[in-house]
PDB file of N, CA and C in Angstrom:
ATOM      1  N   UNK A   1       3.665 -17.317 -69.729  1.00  0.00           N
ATOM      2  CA  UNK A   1       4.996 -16.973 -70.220  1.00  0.00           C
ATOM      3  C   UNK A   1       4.978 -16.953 -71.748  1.00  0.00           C
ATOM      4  N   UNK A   2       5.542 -15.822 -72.276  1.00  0.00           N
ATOM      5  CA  UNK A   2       5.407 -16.010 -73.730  1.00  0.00           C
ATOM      6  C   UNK A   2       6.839 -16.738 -74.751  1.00  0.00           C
ATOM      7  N   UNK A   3       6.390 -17.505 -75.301  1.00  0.00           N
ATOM      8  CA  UNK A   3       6.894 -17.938 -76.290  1.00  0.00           C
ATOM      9  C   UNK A   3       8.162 -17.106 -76.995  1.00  0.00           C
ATOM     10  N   UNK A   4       9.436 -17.387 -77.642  1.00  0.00           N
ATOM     11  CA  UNK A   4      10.420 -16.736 -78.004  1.00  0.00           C
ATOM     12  C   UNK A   4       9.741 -16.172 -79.287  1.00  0.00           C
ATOM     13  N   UNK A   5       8.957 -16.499 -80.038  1.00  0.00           N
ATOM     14  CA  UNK A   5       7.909 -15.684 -81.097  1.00  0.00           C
ATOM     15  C   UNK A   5       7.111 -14.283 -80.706  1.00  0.00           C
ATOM     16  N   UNK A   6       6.417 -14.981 -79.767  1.00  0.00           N
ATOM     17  CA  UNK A   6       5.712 -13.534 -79.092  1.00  0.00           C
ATOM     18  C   UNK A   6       6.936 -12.764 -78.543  1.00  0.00           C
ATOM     19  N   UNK A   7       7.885 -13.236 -77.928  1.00  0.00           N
ATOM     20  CA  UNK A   7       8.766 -11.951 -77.306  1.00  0.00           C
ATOM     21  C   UNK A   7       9.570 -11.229 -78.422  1.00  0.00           C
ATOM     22  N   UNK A   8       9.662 -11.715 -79.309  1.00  0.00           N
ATOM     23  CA  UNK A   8      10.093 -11.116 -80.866  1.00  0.00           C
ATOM     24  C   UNK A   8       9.442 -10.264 -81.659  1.00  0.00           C
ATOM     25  N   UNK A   9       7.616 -10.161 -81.461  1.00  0.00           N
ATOM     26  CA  UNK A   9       6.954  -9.791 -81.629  1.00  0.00           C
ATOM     27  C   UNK A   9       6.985  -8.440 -80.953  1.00  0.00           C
ATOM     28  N   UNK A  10       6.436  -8.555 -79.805  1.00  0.00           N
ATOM     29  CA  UNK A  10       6.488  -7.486 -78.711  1.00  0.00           C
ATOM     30  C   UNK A  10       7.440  -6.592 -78.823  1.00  0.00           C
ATOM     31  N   UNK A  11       8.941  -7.014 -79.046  1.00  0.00           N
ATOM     32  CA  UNK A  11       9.606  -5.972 -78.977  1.00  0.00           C
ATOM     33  C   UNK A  11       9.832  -5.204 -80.461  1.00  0.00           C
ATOM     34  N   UNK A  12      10.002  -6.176 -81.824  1.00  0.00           N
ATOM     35  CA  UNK A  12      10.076  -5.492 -82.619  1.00  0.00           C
ATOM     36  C   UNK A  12       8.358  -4.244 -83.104  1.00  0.00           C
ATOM     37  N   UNK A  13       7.719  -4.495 -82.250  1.00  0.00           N
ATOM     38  CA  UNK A  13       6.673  -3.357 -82.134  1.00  0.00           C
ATOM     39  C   UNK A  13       7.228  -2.407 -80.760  1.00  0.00           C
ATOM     40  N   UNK A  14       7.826  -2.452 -80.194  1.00  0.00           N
ATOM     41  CA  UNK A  14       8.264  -1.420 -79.160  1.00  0.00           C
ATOM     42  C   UNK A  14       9.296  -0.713 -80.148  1.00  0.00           C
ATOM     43  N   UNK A  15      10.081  -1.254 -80.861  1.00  0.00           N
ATOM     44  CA  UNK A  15      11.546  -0.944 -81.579  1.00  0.00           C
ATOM     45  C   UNK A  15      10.957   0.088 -82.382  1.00  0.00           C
ATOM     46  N   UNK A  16       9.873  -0.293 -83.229  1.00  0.00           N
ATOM     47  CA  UNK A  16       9.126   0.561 -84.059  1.00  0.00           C
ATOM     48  C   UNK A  16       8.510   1.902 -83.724  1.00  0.00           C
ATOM     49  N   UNK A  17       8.060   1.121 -82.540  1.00  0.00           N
ATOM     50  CA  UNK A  17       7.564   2.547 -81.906  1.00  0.00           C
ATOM     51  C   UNK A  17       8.346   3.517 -81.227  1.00  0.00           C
ATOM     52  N   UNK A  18       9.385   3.414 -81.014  1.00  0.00           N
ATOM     53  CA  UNK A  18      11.043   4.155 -80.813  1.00  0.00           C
ATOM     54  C   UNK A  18      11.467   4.821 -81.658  1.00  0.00           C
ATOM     55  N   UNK A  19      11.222   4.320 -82.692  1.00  0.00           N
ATOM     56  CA  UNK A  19      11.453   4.633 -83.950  1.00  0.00           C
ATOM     57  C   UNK A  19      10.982   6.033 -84.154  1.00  0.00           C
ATOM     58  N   UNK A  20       9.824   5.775 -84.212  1.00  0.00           N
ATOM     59  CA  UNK A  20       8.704   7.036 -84.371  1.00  0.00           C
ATOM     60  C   UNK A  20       8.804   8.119 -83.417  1.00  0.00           C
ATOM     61  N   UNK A  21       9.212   8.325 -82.328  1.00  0.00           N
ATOM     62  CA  UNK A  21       9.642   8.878 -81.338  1.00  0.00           C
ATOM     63  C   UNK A  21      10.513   9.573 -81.821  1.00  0.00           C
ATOM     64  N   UNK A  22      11.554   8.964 -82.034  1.00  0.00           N
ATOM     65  CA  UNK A  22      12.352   9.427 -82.534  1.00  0.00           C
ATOM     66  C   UNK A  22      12.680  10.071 -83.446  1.00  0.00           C
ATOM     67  N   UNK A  23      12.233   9.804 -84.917  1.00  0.00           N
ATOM     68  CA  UNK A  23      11.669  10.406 -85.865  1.00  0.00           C
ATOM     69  C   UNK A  23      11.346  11.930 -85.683  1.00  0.00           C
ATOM     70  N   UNK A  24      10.371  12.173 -84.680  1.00  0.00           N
ATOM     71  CA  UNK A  24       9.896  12.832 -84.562  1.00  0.00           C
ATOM     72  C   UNK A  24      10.443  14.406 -84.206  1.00  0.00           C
ATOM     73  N   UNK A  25      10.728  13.613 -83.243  1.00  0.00           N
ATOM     74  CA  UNK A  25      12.013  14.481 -82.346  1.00  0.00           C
ATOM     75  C   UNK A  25      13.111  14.788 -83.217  1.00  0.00           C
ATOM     76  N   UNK A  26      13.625  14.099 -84.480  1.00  0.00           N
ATOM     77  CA  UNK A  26      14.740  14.456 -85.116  1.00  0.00           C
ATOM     78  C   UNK A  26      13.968  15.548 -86.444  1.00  0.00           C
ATOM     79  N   UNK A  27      12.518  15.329 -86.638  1.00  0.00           N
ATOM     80  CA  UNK A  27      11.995  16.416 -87.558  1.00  0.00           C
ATOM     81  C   UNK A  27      11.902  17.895 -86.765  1.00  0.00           C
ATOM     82  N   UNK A  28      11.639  17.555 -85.834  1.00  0.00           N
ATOM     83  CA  UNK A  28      11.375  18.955 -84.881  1.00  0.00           C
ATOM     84  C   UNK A  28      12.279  19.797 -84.869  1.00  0.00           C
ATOM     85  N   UNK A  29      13.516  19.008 -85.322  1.00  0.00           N
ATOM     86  CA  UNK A  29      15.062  19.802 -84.741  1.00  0.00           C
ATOM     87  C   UNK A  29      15.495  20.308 -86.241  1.00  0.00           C
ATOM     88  N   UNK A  30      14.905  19.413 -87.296  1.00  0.00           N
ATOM     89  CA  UNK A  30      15.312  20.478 -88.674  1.00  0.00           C
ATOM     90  C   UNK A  30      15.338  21.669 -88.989  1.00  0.00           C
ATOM     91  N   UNK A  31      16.237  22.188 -89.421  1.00  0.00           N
ATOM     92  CA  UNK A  31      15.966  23.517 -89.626  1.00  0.00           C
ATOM     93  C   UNK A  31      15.159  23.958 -90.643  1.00  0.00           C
ATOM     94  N   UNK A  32      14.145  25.105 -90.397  1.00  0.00           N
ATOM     95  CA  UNK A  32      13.052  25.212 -90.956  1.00  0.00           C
ATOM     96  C   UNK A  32      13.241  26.769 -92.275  1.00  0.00           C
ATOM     97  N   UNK A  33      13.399  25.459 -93.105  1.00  0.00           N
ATOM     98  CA  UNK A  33      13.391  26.186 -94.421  1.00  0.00           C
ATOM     99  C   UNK A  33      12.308  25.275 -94.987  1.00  0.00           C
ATOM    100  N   UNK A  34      11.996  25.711 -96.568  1.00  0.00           N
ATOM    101  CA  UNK A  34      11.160  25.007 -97.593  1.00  0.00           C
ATOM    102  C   UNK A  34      11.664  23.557 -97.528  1.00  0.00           C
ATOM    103  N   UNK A  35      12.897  23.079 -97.903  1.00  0.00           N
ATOM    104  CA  UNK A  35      13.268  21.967 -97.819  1.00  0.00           C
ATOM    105  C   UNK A  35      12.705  21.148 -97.185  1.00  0.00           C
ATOM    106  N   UNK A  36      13.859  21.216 -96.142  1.00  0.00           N
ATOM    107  CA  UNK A  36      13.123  20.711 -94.557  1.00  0.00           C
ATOM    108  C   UNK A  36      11.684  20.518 -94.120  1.00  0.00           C
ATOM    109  N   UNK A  37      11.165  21.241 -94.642  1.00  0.00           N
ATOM    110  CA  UNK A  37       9.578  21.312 -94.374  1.00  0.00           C
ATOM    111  C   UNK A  37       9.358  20.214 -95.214  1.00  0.00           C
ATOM    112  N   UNK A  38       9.443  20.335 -96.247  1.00  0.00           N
ATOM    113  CA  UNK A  38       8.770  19.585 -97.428  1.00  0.00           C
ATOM    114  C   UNK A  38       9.590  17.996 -97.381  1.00  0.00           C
ATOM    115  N   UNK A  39      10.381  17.523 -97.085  1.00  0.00           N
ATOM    116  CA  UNK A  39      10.988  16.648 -96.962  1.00  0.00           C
ATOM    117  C   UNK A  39      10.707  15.753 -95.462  1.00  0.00           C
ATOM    118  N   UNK A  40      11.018  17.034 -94.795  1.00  0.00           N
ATOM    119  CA  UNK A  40      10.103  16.537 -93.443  1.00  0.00           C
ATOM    120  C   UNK A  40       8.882  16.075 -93.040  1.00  0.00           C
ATOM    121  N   UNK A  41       8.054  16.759 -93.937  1.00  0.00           N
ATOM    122  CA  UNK A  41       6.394  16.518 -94.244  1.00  0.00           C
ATOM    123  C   UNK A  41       6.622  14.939 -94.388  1.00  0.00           C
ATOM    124  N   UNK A  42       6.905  14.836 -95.736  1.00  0.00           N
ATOM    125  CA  UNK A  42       7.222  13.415 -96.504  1.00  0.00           C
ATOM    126  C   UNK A  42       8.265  12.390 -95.346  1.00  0.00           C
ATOM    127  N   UNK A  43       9.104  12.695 -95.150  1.00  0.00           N
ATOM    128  CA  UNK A  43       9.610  11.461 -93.995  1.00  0.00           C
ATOM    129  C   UNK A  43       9.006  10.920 -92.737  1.00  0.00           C
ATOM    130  N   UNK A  44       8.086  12.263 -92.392  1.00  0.00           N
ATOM    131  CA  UNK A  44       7.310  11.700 -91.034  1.00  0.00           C
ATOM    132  C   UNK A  44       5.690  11.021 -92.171  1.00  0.00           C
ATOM    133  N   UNK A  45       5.145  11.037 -92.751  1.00  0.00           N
ATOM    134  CA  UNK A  45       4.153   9.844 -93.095  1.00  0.00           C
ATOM    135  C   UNK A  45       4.985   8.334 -93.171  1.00  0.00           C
ATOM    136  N   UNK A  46       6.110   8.856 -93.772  1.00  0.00           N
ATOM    137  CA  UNK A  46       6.882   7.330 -94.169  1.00  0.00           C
ATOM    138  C   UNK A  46       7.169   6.480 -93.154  1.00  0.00           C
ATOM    139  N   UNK A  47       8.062   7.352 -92.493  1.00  0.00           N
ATOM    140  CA  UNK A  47       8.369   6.610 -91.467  1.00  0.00           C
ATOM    141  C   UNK A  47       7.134   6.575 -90.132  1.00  0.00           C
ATOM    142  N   UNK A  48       6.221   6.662 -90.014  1.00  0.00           N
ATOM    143  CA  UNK A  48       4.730   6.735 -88.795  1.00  0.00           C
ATOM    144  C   UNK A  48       4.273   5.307 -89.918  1.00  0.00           C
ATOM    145  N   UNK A  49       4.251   5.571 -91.519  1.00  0.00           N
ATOM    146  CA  UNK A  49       3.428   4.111 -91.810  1.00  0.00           C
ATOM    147  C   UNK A  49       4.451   2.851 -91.779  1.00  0.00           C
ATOM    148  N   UNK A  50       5.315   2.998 -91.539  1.00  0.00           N
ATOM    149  CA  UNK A  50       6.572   2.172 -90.872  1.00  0.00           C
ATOM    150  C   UNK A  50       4.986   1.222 -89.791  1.00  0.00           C
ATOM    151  N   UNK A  51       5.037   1.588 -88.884  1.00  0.00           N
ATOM    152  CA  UNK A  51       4.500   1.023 -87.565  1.00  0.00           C
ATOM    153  C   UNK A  51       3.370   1.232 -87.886  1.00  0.00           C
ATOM    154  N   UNK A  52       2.565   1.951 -88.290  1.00  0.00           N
ATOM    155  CA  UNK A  52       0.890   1.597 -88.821  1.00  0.00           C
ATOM    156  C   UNK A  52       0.676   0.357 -89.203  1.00  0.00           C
ATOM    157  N   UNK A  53       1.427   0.511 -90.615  1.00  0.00           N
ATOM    158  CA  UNK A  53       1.363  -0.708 -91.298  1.00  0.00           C
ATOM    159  C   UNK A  53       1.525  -2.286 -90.724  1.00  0.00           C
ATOM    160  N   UNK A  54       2.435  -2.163 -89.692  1.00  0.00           N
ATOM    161  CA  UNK A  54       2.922  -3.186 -88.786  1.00  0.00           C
ATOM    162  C   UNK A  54       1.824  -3.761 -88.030  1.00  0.00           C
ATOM    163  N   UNK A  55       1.490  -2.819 -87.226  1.00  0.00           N
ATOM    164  CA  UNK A  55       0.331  -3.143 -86.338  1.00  0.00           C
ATOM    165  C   UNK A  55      -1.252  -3.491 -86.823  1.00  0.00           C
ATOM    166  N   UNK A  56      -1.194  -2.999 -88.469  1.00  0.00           N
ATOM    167  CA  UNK A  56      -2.344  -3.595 -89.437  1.00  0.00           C
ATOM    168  C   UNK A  56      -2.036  -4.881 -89.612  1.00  0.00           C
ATOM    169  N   UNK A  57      -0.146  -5.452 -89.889  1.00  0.00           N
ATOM    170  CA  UNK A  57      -0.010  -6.566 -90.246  1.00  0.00           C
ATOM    171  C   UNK A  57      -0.442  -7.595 -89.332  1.00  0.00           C
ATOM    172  N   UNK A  58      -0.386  -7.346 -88.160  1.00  0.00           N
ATOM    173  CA  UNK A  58       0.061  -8.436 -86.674  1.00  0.00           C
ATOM    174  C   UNK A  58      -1.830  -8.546 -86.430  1.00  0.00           C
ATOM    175  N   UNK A  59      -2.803  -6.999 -87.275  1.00  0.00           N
ATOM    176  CA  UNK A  59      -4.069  -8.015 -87.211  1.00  0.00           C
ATOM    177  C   UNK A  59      -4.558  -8.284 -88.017  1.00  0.00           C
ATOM    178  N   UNK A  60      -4.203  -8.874 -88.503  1.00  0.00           N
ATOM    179  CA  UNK A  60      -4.843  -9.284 -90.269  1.00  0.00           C
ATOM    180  C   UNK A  60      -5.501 -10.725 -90.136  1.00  0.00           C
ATOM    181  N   UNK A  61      -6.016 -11.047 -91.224  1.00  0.00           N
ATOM    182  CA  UNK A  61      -7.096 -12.542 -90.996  1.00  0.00           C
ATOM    183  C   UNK A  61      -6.800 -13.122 -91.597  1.00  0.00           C
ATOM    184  N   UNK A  62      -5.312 -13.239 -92.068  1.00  0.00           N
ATOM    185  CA  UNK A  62      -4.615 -14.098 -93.371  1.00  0.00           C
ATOM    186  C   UNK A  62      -3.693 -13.979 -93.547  1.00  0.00           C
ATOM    187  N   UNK A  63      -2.373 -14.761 -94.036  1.00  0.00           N
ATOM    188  CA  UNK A  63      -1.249 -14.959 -94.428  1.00  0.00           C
ATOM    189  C   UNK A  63      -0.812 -13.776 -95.141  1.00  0.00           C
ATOM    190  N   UNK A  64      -2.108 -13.938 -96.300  1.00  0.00           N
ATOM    191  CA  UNK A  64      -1.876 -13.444 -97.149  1.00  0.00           C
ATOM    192  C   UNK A  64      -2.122 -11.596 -96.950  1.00  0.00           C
ATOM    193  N   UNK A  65      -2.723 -11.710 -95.986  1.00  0.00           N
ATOM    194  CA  UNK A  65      -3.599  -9.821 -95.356  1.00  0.00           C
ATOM    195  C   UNK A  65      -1.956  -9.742 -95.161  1.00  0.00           C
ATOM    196  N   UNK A  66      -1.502 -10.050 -94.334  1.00  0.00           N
ATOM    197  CA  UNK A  66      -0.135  -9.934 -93.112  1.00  0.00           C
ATOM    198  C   UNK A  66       0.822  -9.763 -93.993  1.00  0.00           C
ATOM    199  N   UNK A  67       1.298 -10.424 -95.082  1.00  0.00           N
ATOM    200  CA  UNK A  67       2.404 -10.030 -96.146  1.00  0.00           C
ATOM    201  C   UNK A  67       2.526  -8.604 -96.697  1.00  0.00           C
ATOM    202  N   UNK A  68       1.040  -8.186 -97.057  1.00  0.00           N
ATOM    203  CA  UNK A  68       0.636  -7.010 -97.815  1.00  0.00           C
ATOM    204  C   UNK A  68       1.075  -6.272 -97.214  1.00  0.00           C
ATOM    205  N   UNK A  69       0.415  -6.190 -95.205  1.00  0.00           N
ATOM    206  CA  UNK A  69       1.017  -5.413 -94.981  1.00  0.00           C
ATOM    207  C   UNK A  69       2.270  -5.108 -94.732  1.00  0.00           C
ATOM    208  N   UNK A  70       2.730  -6.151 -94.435  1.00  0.00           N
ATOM    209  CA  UNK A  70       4.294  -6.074 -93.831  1.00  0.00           C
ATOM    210  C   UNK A  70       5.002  -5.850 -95.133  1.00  0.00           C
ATOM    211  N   UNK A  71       4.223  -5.928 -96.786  1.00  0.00           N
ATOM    212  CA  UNK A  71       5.317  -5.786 -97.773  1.00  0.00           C
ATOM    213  C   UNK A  71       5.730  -3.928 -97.736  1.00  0.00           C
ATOM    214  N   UNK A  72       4.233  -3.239 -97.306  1.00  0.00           N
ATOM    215  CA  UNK A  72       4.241  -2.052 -97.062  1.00  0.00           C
ATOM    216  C   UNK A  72       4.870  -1.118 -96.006  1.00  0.00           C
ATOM    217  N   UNK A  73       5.075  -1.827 -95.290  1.00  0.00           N
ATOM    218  CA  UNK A  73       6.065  -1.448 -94.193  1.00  0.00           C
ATOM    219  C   UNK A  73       7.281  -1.359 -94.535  1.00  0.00           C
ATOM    220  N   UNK A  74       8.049  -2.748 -95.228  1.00  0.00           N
ATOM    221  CA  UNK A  74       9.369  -2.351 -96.359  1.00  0.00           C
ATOM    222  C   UNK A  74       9.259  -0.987 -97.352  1.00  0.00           C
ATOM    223  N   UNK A  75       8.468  -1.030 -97.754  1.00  0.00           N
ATOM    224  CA  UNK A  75       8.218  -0.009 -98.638  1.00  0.00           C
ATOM    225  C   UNK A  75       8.474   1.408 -97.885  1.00  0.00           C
ATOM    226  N   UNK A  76       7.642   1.506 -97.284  1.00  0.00           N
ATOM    227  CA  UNK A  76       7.813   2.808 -96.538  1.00  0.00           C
ATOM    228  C   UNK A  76       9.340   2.463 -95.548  1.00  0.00           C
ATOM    229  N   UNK A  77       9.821   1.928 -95.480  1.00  0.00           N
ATOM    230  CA  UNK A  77      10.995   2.200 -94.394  1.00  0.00           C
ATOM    231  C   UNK A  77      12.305   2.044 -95.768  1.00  0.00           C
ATOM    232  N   UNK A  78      11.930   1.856 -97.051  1.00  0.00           N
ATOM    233  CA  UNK A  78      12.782   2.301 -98.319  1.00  0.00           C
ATOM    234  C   UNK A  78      12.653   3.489 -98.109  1.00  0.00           C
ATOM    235  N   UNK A  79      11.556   4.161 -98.457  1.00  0.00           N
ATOM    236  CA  UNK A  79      10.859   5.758 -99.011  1.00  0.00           C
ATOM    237  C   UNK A  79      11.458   6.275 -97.932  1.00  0.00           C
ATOM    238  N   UNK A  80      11.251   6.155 -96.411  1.00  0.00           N
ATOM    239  CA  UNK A  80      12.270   6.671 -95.094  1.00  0.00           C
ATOM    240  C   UNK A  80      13.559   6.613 -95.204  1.00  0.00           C
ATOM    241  N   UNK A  81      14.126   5.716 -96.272  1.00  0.00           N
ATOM    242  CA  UNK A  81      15.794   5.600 -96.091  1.00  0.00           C
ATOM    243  C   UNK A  81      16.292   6.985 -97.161  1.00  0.00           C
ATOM    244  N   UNK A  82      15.126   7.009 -98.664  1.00  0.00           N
ATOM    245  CA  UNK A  82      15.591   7.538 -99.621  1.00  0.00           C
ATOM    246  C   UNK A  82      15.785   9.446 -98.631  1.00  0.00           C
ATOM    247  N   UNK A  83      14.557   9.879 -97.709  1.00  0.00           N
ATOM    248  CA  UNK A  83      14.726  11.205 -97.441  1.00  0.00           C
ATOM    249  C   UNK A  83      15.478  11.387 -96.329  1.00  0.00           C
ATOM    250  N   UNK A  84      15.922  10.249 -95.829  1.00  0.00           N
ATOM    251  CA  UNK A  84      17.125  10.446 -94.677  1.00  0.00           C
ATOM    252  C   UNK A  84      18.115  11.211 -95.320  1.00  0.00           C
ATOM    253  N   UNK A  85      18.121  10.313 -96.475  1.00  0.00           N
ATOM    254  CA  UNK A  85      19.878  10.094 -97.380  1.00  0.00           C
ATOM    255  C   UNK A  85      19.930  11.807 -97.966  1.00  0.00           C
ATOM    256  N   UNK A  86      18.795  12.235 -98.745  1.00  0.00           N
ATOM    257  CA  UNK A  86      19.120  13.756 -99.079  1.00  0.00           C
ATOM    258  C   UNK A  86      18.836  14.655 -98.041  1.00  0.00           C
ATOM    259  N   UNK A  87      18.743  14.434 -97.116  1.00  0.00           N
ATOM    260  CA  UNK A  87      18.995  15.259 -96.071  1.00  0.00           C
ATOM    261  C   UNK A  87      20.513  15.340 -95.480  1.00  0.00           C
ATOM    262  N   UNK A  88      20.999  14.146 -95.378  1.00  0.00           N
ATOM    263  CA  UNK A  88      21.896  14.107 -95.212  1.00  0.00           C
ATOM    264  C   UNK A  88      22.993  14.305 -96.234  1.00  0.00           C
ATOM    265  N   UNK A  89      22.856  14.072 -97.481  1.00  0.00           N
ATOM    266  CA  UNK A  89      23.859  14.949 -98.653  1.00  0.00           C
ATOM    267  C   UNK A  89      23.436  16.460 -99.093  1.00  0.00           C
ATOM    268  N   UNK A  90      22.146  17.207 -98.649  1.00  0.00           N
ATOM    269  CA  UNK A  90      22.200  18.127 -98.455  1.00  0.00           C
ATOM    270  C   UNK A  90      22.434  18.843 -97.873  1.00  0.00           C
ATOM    271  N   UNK A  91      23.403  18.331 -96.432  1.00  0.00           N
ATOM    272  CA  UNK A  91      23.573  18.831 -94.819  1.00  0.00           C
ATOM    273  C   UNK A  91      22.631  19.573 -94.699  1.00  0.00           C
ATOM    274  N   UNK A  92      21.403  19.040 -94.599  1.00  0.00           N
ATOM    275  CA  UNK A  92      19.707  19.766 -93.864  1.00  0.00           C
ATOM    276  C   UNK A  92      19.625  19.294 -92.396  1.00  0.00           C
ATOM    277  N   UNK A  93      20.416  17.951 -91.889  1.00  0.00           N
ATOM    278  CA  UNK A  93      20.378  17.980 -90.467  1.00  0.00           C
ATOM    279  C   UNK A  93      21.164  18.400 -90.001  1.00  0.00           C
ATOM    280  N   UNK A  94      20.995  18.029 -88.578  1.00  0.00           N
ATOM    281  CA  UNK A  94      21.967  18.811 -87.125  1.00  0.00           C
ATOM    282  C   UNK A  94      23.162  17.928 -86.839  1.00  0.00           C
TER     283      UNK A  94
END
């Protein structure tokens, strides 16, 4: 039986990976101009190293490995918030 840690674990890596799914599916549906493309390009690395980064963190061999990555995972799920936001004040989504 796992621990309320591990089940916290587990899911915020399922959540992530929903995420990305999703993501995905919401780039697909942009409408395809230069913009969109180019913005889209850039939001799907950001948000995919969202959960890369994660799953680098959870194997790391140190406190200190695991911060780095997980500081990078913030990072990129900033950089994911900044091309949501001009997409959305540019009405580029659906």
């Amino acid at each position: 039986m796992q621990n309320d840690n591990e089940k916290f674990k587990n899911e915020f890596k399922k959540r992530l990976y929903r995420w990305v799914l999703r993501l995905i599916k919401f780039i697909g549906k942009l409408p395809k101009d230069v913009t969109c493309e180019v913005i889209g390009k850039q939001l799907m690395r950001s948000g995919a190293s969202i959960l890369a980064n994660y799953i680098e963190a959870t194997a790391s061999s140190s406190k200190k490995e695991f911060i780095n990555f997980f500081t990078y995972c913030l990072k990129s799920a900033n950089e994911s918030k900044v091309w949501l936001v001009l997409l959305r004040d540019t009405n580029k989504r659906d």
